[in-house]
N, C-alpha and C. Protein backbone atom coordinates (compact mmCIF):
# COMPACT_ATOMS: atom_id res chain seq x y z
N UNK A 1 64.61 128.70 198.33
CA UNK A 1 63.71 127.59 198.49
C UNK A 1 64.55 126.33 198.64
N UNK A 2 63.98 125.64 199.57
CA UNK A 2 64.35 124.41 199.24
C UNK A 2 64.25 123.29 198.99
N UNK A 3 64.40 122.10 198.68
CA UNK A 3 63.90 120.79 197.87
C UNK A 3 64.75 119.87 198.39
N UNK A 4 63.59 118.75 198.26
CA UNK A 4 64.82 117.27 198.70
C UNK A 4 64.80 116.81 197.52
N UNK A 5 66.04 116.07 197.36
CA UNK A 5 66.72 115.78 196.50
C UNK A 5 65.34 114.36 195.46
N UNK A 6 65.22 113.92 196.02
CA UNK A 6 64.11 113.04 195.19
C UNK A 6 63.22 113.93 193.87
N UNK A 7 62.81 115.25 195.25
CA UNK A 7 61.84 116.01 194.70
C UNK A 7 62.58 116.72 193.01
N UNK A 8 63.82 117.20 193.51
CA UNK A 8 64.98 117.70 192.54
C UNK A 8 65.05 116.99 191.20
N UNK A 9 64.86 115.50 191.52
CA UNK A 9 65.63 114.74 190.33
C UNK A 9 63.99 114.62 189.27
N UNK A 10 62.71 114.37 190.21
CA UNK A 10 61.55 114.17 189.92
C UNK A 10 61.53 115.25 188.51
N UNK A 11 61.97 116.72 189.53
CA UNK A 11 61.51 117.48 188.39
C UNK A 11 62.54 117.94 187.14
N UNK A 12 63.58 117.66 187.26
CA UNK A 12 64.36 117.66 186.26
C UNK A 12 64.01 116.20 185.27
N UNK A 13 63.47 115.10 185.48
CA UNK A 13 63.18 114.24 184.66
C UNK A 13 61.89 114.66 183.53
N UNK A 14 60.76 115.36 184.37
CA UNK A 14 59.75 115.67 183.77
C UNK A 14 60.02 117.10 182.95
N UNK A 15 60.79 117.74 183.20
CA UNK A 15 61.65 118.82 182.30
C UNK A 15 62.47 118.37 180.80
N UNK A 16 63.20 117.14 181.59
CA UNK A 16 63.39 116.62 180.48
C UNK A 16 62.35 115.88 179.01
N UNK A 17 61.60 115.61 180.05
CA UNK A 17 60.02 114.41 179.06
C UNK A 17 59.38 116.03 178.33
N UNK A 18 59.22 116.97 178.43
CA UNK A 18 58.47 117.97 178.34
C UNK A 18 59.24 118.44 177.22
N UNK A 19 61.04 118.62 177.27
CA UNK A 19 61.44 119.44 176.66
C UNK A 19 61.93 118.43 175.37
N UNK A 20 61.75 117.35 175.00
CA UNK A 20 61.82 117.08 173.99
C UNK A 20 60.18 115.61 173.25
N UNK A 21 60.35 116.54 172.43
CA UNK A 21 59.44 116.00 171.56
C UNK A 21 58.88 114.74 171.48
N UNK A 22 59.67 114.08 171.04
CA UNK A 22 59.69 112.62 170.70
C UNK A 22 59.25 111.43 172.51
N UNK A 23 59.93 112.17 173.16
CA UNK A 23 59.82 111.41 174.49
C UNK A 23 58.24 112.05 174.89
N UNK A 24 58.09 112.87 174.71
CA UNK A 24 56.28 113.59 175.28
C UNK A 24 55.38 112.43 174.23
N UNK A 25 55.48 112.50 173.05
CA UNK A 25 54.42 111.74 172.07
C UNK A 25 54.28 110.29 172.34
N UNK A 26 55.71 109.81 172.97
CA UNK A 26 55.65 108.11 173.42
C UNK A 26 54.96 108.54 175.10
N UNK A 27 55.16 109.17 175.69
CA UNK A 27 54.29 109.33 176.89
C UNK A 27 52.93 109.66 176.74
N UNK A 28 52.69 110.41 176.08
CA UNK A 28 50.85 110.53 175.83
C UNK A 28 50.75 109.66 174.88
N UNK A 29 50.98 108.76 174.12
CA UNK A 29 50.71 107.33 173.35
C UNK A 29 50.81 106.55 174.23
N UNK A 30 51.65 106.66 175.29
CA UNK A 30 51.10 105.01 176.44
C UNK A 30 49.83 105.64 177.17
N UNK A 31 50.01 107.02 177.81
CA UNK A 31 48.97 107.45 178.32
C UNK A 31 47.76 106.95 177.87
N UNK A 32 47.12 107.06 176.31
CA UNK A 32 46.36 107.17 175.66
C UNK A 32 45.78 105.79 175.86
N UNK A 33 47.49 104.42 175.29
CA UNK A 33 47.09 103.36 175.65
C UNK A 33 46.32 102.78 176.84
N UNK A 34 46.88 102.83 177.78
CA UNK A 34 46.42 102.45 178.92
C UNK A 34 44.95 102.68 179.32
N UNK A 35 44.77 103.64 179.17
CA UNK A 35 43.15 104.24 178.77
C UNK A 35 42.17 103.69 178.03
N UNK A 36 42.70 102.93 176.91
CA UNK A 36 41.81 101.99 176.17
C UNK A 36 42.47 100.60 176.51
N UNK A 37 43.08 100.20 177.82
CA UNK A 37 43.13 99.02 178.54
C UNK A 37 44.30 98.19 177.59
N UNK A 38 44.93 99.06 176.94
CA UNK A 38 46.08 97.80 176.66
C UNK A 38 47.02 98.10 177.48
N UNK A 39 47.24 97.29 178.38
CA UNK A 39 47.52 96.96 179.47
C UNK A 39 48.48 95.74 179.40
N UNK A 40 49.43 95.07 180.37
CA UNK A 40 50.23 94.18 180.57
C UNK A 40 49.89 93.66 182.03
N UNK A 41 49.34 92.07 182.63
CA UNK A 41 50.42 91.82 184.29
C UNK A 41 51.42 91.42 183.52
N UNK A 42 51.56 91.50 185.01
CA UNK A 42 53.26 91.53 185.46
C UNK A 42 53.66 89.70 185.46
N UNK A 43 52.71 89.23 184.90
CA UNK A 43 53.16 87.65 184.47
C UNK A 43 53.50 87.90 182.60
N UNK A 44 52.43 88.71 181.75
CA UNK A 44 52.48 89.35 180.72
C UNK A 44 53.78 90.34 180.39
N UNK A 45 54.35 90.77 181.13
CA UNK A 45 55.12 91.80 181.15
C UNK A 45 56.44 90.74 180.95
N UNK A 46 56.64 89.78 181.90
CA UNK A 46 57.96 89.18 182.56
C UNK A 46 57.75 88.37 181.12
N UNK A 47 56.98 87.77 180.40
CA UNK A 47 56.96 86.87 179.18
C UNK A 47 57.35 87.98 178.12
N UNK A 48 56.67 88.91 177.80
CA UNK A 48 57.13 89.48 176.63
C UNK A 48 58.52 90.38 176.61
N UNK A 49 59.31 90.34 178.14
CA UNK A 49 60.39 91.00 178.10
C UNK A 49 61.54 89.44 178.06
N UNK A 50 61.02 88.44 178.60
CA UNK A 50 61.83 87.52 177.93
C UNK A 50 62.09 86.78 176.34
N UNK A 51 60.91 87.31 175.53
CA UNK A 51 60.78 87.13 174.43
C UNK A 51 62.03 87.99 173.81
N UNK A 52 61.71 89.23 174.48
CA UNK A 52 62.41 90.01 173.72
C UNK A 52 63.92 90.24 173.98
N UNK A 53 64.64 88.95 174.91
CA UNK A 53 65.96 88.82 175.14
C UNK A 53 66.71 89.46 176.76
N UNK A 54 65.05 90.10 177.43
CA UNK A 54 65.99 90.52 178.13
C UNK A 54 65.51 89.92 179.61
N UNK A 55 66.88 89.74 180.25
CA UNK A 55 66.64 89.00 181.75
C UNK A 55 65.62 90.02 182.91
N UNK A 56 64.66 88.69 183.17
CA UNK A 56 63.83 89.45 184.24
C UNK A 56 63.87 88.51 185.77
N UNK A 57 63.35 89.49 186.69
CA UNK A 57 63.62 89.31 187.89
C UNK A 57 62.29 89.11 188.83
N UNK A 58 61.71 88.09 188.37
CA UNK A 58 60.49 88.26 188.76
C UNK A 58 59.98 88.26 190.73
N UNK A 59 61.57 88.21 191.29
CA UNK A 59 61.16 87.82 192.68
C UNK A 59 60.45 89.29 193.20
């Protein structure tokens, strides 16, 4: 079989999210979030990641 490489990396990431614990429970906890609308824009997003020290790129 064969695969393009995007497809390759796609599924080795979600192999990874699957095969450990801790990374699946923070993915179905945002899942979950988002679902009951806590939500961020991307004006929201760019403020609370500068709060939190780190440089954003809003262009």
């Amino acid at each position: 079989m064969l695969m393009g490489a995007d497809d390759y990396d796609a599924m080795r990431e979600t192999i990874a999210v699957l095969s450990d614990p801790a990374l699946l429970r923070a993915h179905q906890e945002g899942v979950r979030e988002h679902s009951q609308g806590d939500v961020l824009n991307s004006d929201q997003l760019a403020e609370a990641m500068k709060n939190a020290g780190r440089s954003v790129d809003t262009k």
